[in-house]
C-alpha atoms as a PDB file:
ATOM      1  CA  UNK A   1      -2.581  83.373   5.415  1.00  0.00           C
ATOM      2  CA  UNK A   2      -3.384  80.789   8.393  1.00  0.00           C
ATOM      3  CA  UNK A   3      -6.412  80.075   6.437  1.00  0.00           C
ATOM      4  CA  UNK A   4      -4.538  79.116   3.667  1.00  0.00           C
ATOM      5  CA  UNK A   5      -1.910  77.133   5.735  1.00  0.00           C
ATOM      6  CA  UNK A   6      -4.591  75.007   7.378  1.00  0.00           C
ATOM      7  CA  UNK A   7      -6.242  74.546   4.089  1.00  0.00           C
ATOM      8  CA  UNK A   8      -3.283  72.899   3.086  1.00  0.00           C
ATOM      9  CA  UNK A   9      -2.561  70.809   6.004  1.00  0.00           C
ATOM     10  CA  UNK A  10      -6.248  69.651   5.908  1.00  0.00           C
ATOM     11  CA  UNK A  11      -5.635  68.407   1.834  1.00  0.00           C
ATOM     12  CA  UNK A  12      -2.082  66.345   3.148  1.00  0.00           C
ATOM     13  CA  UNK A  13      -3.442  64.607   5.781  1.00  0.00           C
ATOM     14  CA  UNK A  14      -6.284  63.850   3.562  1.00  0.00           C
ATOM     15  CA  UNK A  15      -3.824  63.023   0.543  1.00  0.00           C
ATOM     16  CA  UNK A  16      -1.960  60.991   2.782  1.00  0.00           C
ATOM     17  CA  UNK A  17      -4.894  59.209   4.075  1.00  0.00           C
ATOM     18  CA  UNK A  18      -6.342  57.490   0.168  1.00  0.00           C
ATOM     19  CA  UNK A  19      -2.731  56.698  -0.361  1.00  0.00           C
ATOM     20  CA  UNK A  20      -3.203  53.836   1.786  1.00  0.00           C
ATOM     21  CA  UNK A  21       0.051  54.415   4.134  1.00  0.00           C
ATOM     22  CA  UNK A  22       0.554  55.802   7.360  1.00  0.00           C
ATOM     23  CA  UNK A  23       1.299  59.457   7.701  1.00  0.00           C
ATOM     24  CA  UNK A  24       4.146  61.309  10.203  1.00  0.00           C
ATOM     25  CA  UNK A  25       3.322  63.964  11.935  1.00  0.00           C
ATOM     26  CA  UNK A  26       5.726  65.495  14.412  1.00  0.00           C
ATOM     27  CA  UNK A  27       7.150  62.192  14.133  1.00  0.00           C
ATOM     28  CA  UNK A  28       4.362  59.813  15.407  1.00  0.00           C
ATOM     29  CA  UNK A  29       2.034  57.851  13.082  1.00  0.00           C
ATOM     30  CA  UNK A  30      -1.607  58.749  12.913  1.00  0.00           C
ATOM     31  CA  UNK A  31      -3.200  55.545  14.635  1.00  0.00           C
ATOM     32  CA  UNK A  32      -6.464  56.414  12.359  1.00  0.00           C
ATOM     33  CA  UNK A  33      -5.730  56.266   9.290  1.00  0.00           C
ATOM     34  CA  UNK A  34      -5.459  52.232   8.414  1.00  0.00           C
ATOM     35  CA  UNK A  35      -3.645  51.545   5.479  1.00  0.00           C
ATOM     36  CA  UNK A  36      -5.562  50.247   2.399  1.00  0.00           C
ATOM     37  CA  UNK A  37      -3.008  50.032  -0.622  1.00  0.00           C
ATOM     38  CA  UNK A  38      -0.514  47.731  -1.606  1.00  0.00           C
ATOM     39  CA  UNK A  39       1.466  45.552   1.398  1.00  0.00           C
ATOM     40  CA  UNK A  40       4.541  46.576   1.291  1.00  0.00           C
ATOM     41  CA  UNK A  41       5.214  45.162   4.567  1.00  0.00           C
ATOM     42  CA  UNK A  42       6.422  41.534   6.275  1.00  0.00           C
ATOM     43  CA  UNK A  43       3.521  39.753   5.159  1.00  0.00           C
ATOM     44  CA  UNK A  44       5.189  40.939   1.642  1.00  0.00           C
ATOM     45  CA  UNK A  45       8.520  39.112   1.602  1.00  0.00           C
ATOM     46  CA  UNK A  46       6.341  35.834   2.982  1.00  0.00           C
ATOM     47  CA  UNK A  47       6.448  32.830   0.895  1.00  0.00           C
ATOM     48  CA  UNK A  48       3.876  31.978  -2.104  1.00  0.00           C
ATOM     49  CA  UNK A  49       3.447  28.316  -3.400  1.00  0.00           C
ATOM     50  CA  UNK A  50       4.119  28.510  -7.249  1.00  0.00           C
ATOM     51  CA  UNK A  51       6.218  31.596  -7.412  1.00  0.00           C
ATOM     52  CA  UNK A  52       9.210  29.690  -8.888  1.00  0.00           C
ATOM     53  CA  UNK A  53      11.133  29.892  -5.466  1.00  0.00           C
ATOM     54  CA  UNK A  54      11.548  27.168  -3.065  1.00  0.00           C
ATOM     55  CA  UNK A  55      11.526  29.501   0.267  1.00  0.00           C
ATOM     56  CA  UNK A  56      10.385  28.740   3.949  1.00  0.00           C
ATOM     57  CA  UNK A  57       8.908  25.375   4.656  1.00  0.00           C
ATOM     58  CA  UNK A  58       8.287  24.595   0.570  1.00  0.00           C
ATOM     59  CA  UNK A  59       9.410  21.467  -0.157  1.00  0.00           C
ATOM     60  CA  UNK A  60       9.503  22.101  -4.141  1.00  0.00           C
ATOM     61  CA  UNK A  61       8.030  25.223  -5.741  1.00  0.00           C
ATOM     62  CA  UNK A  62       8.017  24.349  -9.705  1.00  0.00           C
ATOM     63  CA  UNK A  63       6.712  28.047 -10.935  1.00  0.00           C
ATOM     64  CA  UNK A  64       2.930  26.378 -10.445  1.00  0.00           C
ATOM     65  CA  UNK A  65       0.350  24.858  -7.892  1.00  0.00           C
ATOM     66  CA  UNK A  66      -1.045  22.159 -10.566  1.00  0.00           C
ATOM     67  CA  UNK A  67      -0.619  18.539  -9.340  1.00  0.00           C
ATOM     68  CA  UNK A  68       0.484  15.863 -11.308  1.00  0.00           C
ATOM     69  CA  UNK A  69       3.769  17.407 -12.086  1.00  0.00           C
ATOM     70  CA  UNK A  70       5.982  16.505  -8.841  1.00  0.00           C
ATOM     71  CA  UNK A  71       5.254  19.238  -6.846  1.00  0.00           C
ATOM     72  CA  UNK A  72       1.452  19.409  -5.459  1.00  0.00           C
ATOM     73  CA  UNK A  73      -0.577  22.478  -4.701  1.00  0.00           C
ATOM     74  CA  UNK A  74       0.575  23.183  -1.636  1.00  0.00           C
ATOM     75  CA  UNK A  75       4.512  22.973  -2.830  1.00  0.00           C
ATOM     76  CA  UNK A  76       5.076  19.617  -1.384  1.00  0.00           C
ATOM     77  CA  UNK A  77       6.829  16.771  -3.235  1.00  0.00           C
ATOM     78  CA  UNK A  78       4.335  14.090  -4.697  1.00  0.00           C
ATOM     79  CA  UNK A  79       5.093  10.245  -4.209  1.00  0.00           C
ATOM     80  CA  UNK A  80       6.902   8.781  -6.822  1.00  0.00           C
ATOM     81  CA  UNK A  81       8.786  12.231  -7.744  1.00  0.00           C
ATOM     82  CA  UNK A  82      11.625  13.957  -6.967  1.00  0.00           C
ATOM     83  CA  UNK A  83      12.223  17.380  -6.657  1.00  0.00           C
ATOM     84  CA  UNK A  84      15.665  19.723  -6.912  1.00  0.00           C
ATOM     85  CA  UNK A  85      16.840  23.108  -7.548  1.00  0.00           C
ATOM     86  CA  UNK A  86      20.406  23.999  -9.155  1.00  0.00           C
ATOM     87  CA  UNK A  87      20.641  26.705  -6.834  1.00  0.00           C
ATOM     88  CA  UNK A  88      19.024  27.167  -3.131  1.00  0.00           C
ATOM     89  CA  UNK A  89      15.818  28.864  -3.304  1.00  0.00           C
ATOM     90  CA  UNK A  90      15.873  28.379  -6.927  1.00  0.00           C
ATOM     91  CA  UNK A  91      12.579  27.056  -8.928  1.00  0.00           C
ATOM     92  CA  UNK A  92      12.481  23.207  -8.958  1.00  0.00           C
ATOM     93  CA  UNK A  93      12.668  21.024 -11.278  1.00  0.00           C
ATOM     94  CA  UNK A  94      11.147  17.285 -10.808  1.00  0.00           C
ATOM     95  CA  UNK A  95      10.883  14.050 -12.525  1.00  0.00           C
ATOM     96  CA  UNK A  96       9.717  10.493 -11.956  1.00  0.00           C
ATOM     97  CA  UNK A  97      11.946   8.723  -9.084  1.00  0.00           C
ATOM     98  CA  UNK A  98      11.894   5.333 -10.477  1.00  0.00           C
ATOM     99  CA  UNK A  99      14.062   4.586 -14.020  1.00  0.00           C
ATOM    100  CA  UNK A 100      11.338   3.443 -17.122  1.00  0.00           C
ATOM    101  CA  UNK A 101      13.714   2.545 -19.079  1.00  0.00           C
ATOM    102  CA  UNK A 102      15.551   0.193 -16.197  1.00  0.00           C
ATOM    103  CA  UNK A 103      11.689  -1.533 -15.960  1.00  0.00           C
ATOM    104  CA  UNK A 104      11.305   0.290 -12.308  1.00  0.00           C
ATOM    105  CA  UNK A 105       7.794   1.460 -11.350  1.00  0.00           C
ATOM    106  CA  UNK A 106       6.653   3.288  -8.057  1.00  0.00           C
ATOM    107  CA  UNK A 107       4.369   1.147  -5.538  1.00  0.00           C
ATOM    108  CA  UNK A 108       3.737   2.757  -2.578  1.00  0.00           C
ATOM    109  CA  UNK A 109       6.797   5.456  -2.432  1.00  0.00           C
ATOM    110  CA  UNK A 110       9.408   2.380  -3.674  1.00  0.00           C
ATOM    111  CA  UNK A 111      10.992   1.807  -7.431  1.00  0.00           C
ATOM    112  CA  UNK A 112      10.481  -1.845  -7.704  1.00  0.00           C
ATOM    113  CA  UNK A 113      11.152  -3.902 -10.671  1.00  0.00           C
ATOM    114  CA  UNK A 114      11.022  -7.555 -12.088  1.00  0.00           C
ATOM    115  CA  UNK A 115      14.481  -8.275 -11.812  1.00  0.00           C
ATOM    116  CA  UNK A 116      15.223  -6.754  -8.774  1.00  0.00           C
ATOM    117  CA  UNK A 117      15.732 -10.346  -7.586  1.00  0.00           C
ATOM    118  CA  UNK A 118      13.489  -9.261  -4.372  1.00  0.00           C
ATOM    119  CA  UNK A 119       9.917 -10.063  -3.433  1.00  0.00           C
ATOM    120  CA  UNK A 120       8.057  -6.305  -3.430  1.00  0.00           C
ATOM    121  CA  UNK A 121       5.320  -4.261  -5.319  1.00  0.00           C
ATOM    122  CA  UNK A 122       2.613  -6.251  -6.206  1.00  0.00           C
ATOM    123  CA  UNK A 123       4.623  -9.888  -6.571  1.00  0.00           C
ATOM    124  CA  UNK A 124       3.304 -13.036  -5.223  1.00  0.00           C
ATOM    125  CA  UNK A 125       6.843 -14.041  -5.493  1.00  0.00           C
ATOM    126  CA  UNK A 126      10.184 -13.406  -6.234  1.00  0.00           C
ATOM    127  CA  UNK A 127      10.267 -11.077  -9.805  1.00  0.00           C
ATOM    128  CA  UNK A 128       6.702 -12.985 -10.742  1.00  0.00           C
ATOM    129  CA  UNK A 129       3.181 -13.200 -10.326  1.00  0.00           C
ATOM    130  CA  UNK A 130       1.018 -10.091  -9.669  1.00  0.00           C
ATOM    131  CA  UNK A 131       2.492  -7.714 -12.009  1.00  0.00           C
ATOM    132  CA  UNK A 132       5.455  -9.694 -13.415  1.00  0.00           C
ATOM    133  CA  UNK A 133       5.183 -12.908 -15.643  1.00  0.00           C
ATOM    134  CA  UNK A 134       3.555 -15.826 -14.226  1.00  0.00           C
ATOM    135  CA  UNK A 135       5.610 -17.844 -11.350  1.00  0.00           C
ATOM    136  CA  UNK A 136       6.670 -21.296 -12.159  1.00  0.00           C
ATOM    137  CA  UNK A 137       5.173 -24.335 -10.527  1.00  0.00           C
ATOM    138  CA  UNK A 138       5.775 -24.181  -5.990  1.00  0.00           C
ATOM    139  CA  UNK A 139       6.257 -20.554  -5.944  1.00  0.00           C
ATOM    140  CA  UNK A 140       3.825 -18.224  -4.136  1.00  0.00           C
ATOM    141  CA  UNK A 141       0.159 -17.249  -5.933  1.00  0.00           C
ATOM    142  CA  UNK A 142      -2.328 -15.816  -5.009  1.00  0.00           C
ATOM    143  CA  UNK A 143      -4.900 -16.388  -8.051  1.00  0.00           C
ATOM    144  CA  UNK A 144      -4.818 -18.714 -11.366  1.00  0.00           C
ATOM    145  CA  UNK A 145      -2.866 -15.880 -13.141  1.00  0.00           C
ATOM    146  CA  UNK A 146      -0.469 -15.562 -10.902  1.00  0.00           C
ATOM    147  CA  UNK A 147       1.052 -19.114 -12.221  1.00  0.00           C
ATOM    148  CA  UNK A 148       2.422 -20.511 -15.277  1.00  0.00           C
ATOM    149  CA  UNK A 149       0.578 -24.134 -15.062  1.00  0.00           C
ATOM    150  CA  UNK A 150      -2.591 -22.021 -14.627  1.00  0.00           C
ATOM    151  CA  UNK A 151      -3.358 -23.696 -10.981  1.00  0.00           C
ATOM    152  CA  UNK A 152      -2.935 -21.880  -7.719  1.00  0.00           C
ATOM    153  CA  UNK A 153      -3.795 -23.855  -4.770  1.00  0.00           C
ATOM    154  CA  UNK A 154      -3.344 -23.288  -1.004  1.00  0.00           C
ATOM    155  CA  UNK A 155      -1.077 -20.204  -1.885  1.00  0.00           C
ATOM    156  CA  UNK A 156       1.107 -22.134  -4.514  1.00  0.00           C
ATOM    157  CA  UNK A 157       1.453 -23.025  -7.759  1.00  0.00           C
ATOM    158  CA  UNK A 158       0.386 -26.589  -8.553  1.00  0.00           C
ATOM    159  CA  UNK A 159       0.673 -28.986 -11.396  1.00  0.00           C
ATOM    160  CA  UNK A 160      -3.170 -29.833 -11.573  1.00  0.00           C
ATOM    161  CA  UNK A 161      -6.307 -28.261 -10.214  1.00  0.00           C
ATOM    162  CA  UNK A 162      -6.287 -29.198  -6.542  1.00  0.00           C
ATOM    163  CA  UNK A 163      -9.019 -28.304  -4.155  1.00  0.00           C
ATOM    164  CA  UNK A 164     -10.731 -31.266  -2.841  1.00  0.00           C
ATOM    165  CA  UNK A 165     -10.814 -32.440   1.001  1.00  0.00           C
ATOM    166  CA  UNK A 166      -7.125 -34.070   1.463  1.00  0.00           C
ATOM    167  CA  UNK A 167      -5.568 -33.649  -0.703  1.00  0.00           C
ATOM    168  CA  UNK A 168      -3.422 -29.936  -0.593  1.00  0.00           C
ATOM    169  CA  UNK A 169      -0.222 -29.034  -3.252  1.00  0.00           C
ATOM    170  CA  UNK A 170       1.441 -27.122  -0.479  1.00  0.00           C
ATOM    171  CA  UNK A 171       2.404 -30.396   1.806  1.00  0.00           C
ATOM    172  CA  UNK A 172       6.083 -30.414   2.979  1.00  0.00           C
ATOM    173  CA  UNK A 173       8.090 -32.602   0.505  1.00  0.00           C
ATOM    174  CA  UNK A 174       5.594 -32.104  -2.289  1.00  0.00           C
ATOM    175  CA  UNK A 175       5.559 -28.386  -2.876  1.00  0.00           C
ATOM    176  CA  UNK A 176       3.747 -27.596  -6.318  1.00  0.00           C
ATOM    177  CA  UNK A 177       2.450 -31.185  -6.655  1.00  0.00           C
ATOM    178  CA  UNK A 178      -1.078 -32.155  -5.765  1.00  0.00           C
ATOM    179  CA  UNK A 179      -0.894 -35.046  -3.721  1.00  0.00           C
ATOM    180  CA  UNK A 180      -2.934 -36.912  -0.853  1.00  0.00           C
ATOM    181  CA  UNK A 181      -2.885 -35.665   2.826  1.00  0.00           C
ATOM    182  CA  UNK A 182      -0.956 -38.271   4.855  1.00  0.00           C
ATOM    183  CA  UNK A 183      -3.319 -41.133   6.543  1.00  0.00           C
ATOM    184  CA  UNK A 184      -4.323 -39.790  10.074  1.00  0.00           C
ATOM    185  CA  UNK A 185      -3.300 -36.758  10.046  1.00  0.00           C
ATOM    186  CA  UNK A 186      -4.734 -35.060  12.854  1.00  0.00           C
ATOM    187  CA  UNK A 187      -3.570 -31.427  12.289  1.00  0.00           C
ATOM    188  CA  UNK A 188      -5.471 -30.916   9.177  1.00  0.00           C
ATOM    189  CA  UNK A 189      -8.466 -29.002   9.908  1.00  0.00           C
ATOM    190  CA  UNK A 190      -9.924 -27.541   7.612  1.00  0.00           C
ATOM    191  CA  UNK A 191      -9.573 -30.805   5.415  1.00  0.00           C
ATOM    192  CA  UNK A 192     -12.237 -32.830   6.905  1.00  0.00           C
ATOM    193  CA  UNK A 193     -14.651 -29.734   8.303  1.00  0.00           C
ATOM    194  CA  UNK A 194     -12.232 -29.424  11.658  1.00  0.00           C
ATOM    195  CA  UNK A 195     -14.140 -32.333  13.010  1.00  0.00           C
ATOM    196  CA  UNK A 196     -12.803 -35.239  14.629  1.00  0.00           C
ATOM    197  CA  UNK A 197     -12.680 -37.076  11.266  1.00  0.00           C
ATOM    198  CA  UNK A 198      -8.920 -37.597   9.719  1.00  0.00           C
ATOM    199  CA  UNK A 199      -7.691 -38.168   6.278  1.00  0.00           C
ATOM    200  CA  UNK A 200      -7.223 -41.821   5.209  1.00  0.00           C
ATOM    201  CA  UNK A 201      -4.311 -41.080   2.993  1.00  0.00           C
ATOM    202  CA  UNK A 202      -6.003 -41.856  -0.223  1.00  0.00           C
ATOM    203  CA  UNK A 203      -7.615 -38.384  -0.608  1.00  0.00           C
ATOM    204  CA  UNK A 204     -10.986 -38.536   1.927  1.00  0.00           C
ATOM    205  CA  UNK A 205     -11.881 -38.252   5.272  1.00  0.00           C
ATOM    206  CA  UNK A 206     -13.061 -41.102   7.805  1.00  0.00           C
ATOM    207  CA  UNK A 207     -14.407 -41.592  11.184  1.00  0.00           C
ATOM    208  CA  UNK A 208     -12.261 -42.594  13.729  1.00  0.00           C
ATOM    209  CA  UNK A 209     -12.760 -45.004  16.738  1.00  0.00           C
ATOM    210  CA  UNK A 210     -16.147 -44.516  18.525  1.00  0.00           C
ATOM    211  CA  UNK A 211     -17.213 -41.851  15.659  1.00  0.00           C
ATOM    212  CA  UNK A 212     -21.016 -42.721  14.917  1.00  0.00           C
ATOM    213  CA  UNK A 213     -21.128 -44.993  11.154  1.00  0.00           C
ATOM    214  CA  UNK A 214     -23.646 -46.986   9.275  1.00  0.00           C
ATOM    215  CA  UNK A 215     -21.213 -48.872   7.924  1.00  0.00           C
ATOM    216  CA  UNK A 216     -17.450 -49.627   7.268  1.00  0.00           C
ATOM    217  CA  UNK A 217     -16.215 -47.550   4.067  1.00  0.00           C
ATOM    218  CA  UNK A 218     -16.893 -44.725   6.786  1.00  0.00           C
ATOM    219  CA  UNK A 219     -14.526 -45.496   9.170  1.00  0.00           C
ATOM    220  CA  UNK A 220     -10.871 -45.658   8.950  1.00  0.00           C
ATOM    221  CA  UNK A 221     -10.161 -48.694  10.355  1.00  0.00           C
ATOM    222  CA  UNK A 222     -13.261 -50.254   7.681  1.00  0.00           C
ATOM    223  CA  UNK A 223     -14.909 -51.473  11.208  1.00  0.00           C
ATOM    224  CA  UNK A 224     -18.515 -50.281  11.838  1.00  0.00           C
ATOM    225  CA  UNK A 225     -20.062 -52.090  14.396  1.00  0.00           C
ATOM    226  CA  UNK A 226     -23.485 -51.399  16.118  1.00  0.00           C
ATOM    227  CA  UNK A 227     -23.100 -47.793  14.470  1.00  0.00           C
ATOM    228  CA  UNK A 228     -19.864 -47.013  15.968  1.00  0.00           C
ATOM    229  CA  UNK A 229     -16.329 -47.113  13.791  1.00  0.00           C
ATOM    230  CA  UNK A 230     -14.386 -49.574  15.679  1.00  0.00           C
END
């Protein structure tokens, strides 16, 4: 009989053992058998990305882990989307965050349009250029395209093509007009090779006093005298 009784305390702890959970006897739990079956523990109840509940530190969880859809692989919202449930912890639902239909689209996280009557996305100005229809002549450019007249020059748009030394379309007064830099105008740079040399107000550069010349067309007071502009 005490054969028979260990026999069959030997096949429960052994039956207990392949069922993967612990086993009480005289109430303690047998530290050597390690559970192997399903976890029907803590690590249970934690959250899983694309389970069609937005738990824990999910942002969106839309039933999936594909991108493209709103909600990203790892259950955070994607730019340009937005994502909401109609009850909390609920599966999402997302759609685009900028309105088609309205003539929105999403650059960099913001719905931006061509009427928005501000300068954003991909404008060279105000609702134009970049992405939007051409600018009209004195606005902003950035390229040809970017302009109606087909000219962009010093960061505007010009009547005519405009790129030779002194003469600029973005000159104060003249905006959009390709006109002559003022005679002697000392600040302009890059229009004579940011030499000492100065615009003659006729659209070219000349040598000032004591500039080296071999003769007068190259000075701006027309004086060359023993190679040196008077």
């Amino acid at each position: 009989m005490a054969r028979k009784h260990v026999e069959r305390g030997f096949l429960w702890i052994v039956a207990c053992a392949l069922s993967g959970y612990g086993c009480m006897v005289e109430g303690e739990f047998l530290e050597d058998l390690v559970p192997s079956g399903p976890d029907l523990g803590v690590s249970a109840l934690e959250t899983r990305c694309g389970d069609s509940l937005r738990q824990g530190k999910e942002a969106c969880d839309d039933g999936n882990t594909a991108p493209g859809d709103g909600c990203d692989t790892a259950c955070e919202v994607e730019i340009c989307w937005t994502c909401e449930e109609v009850l909390p912890g609920a599966r999402s639902t997302c759609g685009p965050q900028c309105d088609a239909a309205a003539g929105q689209s999403c650059v960099m996280g913001a719905c931006v349009s061509c009427s928005d009557g501000v300068r954003n996305g991909y404008e060279t100005d105000v609702d134009c250029g970049g992405s939007c229809a051409p600018c009209t002549q004195g606005l902003a450019c950035g390229k040809e395209g970017d302009c109606a007249t087909g000219f962009c020059s010093g960061g505007v748009c010009c009547n005519e093509a405009c790129g030779a030394a002194c003469i600029r379309c973005d000159l104060e007064g003249s905006v959009g007009i390709c006109a002559y830099v003022p005679e002697n105008e000392t600040h302009e740079d890059r229009a004579c090779g940011g030499g000492v040399s100065v615009c003659d107000g006729k659209g070219a550069c000349k040598n000032v006093a004591t500039q080296a010349c071999t003769k007068g067309i190259e000075c701006l007071s027309g004086k060359c005298l023993g190679g040196v502009c008077q």
